[in-house]
N, C-alpha and C. Protein backbone atom coordinates (compact mmCIF):
# COMPACT_ATOMS: atom_id res chain seq x y z
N UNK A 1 4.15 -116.44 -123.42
CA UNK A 1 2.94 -116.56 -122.64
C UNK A 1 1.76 -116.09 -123.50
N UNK A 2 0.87 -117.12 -123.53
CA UNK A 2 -0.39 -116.53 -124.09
C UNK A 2 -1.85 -116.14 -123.52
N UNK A 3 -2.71 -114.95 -124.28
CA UNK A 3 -3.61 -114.64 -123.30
C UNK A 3 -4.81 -115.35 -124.07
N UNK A 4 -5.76 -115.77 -123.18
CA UNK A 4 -6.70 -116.77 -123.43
C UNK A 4 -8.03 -115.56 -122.91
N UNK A 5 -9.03 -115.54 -123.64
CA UNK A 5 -10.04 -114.91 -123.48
C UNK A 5 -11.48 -115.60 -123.64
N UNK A 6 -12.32 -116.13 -122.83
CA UNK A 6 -13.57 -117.01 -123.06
C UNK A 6 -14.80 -116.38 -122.18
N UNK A 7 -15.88 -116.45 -122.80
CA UNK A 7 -17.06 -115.86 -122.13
C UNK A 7 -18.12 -116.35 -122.31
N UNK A 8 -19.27 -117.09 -121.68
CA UNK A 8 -20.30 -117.84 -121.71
C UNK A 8 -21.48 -116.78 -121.28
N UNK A 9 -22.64 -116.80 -122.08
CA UNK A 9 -23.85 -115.74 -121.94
C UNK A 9 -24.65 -117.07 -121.85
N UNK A 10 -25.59 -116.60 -121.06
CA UNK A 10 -27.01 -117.96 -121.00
C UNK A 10 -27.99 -117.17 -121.69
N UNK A 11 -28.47 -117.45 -122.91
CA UNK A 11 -29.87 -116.54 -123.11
C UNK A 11 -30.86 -116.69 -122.82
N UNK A 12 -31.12 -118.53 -122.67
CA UNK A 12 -32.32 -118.78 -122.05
C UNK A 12 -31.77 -120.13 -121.30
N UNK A 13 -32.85 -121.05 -120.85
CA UNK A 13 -32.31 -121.97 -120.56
C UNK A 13 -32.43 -122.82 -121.83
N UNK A 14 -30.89 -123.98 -121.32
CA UNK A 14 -30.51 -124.29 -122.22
C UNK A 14 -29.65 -123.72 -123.73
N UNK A 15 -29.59 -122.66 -123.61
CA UNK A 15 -29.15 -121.91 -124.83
C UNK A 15 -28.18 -120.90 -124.22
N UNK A 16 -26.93 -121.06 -124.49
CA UNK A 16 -25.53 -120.35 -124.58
C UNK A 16 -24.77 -119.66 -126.40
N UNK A 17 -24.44 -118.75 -125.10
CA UNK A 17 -23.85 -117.71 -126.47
C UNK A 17 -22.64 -117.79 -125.71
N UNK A 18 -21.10 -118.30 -126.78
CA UNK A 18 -20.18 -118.69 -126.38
C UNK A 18 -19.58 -117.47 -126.74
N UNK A 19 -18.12 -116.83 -126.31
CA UNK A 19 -17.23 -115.96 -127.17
C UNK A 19 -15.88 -115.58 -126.41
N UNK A 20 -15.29 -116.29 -127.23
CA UNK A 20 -13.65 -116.40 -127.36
C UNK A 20 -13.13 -115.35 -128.26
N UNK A 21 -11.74 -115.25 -128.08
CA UNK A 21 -10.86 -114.62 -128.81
C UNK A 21 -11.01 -115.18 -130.37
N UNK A 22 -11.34 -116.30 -130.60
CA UNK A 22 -10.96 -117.04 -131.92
C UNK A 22 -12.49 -116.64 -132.33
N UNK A 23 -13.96 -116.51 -131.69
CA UNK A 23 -14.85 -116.54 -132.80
C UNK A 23 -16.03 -116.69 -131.44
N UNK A 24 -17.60 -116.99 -132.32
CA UNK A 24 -18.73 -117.06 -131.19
C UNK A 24 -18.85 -118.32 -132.01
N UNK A 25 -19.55 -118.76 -130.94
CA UNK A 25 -20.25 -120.23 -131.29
C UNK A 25 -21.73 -119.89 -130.20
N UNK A 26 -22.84 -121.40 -130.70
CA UNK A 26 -24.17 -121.22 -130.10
C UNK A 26 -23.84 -122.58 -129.45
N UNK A 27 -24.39 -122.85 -128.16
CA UNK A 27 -24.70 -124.01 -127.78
C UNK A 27 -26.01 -124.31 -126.98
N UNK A 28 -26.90 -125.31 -127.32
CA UNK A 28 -27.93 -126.31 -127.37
C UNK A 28 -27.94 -127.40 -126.07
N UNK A 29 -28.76 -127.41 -125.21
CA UNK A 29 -28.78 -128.56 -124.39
C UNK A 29 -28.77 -128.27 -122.62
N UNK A 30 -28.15 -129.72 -122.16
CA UNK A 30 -28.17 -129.42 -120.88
C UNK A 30 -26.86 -130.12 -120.17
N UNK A 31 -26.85 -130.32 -118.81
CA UNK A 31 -25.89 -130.73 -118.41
C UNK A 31 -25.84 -132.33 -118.83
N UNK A 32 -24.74 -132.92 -119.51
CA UNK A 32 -24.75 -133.85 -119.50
C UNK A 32 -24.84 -134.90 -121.38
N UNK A 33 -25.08 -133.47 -121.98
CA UNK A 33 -25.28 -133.39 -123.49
C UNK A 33 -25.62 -132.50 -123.71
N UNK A 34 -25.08 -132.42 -124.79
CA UNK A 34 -25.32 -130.80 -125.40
C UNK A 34 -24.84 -130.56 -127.09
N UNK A 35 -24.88 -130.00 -127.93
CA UNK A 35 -24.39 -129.70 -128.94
C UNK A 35 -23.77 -128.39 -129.38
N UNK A 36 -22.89 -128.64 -129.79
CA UNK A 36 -22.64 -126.55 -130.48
C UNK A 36 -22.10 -126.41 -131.73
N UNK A 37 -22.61 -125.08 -131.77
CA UNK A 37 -22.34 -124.72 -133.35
C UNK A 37 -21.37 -123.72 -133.82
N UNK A 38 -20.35 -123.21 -134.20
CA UNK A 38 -19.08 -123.01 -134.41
C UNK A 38 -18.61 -122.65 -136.12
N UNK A 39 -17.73 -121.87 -135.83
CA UNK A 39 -17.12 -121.63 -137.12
C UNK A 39 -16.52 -122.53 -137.84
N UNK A 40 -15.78 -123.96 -137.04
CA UNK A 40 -15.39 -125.31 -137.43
C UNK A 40 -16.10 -126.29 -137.82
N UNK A 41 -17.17 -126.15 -137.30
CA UNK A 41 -18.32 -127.15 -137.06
C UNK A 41 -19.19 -127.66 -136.15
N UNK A 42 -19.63 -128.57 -135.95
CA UNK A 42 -20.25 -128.87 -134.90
C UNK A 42 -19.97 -129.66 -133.80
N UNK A 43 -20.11 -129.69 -132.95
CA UNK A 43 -19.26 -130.27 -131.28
C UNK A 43 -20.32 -131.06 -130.80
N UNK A 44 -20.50 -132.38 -130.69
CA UNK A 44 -21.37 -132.91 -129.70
C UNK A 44 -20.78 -133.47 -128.33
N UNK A 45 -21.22 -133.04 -127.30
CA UNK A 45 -20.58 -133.24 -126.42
C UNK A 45 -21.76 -134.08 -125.51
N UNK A 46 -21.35 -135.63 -124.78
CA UNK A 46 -22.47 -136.26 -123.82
C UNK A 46 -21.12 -136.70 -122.80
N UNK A 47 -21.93 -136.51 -121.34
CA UNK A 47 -20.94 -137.23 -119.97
C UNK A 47 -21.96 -137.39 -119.53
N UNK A 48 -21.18 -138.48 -118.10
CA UNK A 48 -21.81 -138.02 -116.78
C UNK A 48 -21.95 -136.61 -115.68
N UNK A 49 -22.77 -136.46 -115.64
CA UNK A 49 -22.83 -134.83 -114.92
C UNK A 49 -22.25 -135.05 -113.29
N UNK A 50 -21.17 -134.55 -112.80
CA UNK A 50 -20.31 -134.88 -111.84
C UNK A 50 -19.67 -135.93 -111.43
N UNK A 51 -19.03 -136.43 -112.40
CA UNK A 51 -18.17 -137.37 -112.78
C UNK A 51 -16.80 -136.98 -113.26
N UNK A 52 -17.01 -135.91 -114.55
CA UNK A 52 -15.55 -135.89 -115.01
C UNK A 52 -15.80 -136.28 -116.14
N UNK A 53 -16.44 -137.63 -116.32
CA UNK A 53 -16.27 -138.09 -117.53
C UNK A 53 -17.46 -137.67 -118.84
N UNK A 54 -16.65 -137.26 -120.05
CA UNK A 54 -17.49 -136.99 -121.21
C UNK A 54 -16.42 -137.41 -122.56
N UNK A 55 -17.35 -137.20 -123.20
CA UNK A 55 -17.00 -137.70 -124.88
C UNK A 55 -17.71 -136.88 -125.65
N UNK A 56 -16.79 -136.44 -126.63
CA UNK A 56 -17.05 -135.25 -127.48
C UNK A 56 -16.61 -135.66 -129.10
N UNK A 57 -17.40 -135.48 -129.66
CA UNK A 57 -16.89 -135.74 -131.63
C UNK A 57 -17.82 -134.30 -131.96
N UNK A 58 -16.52 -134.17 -132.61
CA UNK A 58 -16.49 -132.79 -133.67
C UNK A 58 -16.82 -133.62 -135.03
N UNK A 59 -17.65 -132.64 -135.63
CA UNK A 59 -17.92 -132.84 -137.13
C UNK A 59 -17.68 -131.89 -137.99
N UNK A 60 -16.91 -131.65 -138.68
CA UNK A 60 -16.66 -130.50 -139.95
C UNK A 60 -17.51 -129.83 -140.79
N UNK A 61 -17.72 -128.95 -141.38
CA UNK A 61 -19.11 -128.53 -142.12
C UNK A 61 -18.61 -129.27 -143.54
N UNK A 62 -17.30 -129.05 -143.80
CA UNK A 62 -17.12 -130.27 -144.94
C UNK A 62 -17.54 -131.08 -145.20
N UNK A 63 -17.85 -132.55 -144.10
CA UNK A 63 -18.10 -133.61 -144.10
C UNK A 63 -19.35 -133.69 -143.91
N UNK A 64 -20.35 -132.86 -143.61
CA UNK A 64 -21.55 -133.02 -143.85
C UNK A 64 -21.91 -132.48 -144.95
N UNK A 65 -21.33 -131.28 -146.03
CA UNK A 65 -21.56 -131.21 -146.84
C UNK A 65 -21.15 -132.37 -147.99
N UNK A 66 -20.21 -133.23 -147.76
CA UNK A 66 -19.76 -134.15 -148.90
C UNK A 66 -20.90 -135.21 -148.61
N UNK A 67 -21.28 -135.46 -146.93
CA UNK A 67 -22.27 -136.78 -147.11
C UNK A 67 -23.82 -136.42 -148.36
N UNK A 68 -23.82 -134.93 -147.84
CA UNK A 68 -24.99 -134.66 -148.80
C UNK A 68 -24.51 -134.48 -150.34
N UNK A 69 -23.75 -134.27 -150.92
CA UNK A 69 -23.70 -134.49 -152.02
C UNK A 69 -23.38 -136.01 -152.40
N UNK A 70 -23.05 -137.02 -151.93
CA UNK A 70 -22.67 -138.53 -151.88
C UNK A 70 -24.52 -138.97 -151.83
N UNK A 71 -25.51 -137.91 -151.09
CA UNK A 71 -26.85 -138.85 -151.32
C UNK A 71 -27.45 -138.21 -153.17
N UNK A 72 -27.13 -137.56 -153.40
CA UNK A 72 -28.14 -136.84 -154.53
C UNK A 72 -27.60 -137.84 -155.61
């Protein structure tokens, strides 16, 4: 059995201070889209707001660092 630990702070509107067992992350936005920022990378997350439905792509800090060295 594992223990799961998660905690959401609002600092302002729109702006969350995330913090889990694994790390903090910042998140950006509102219901319905939003972005966050993370020790993995970055999370964009857009749905319908009381629906259920959303779609989320993660981006790596890797892969934005290789696109920028691929422009120079």
């Amino acid at each position: 059995m594992s223990i799961r630990f998660y905690r959401r702070i609002r600092l302002t509107k729109g702006i969350t201070l995330n913090i889990s067992k694994s790390g903090f992350s910042i998140s950006f936005g509102r219901r319905g889209f939003h972005i966050t920022f993370g020790k993995n990378g970055i999370r964009i997350t857009t749905g319908i707001p009381g629906t259920g439905v959303y779609s989320t792509k993660q981006i790596d800090y890797k892969e934005i660092k290789s696109k920028f060295k691929k422009g120079k």
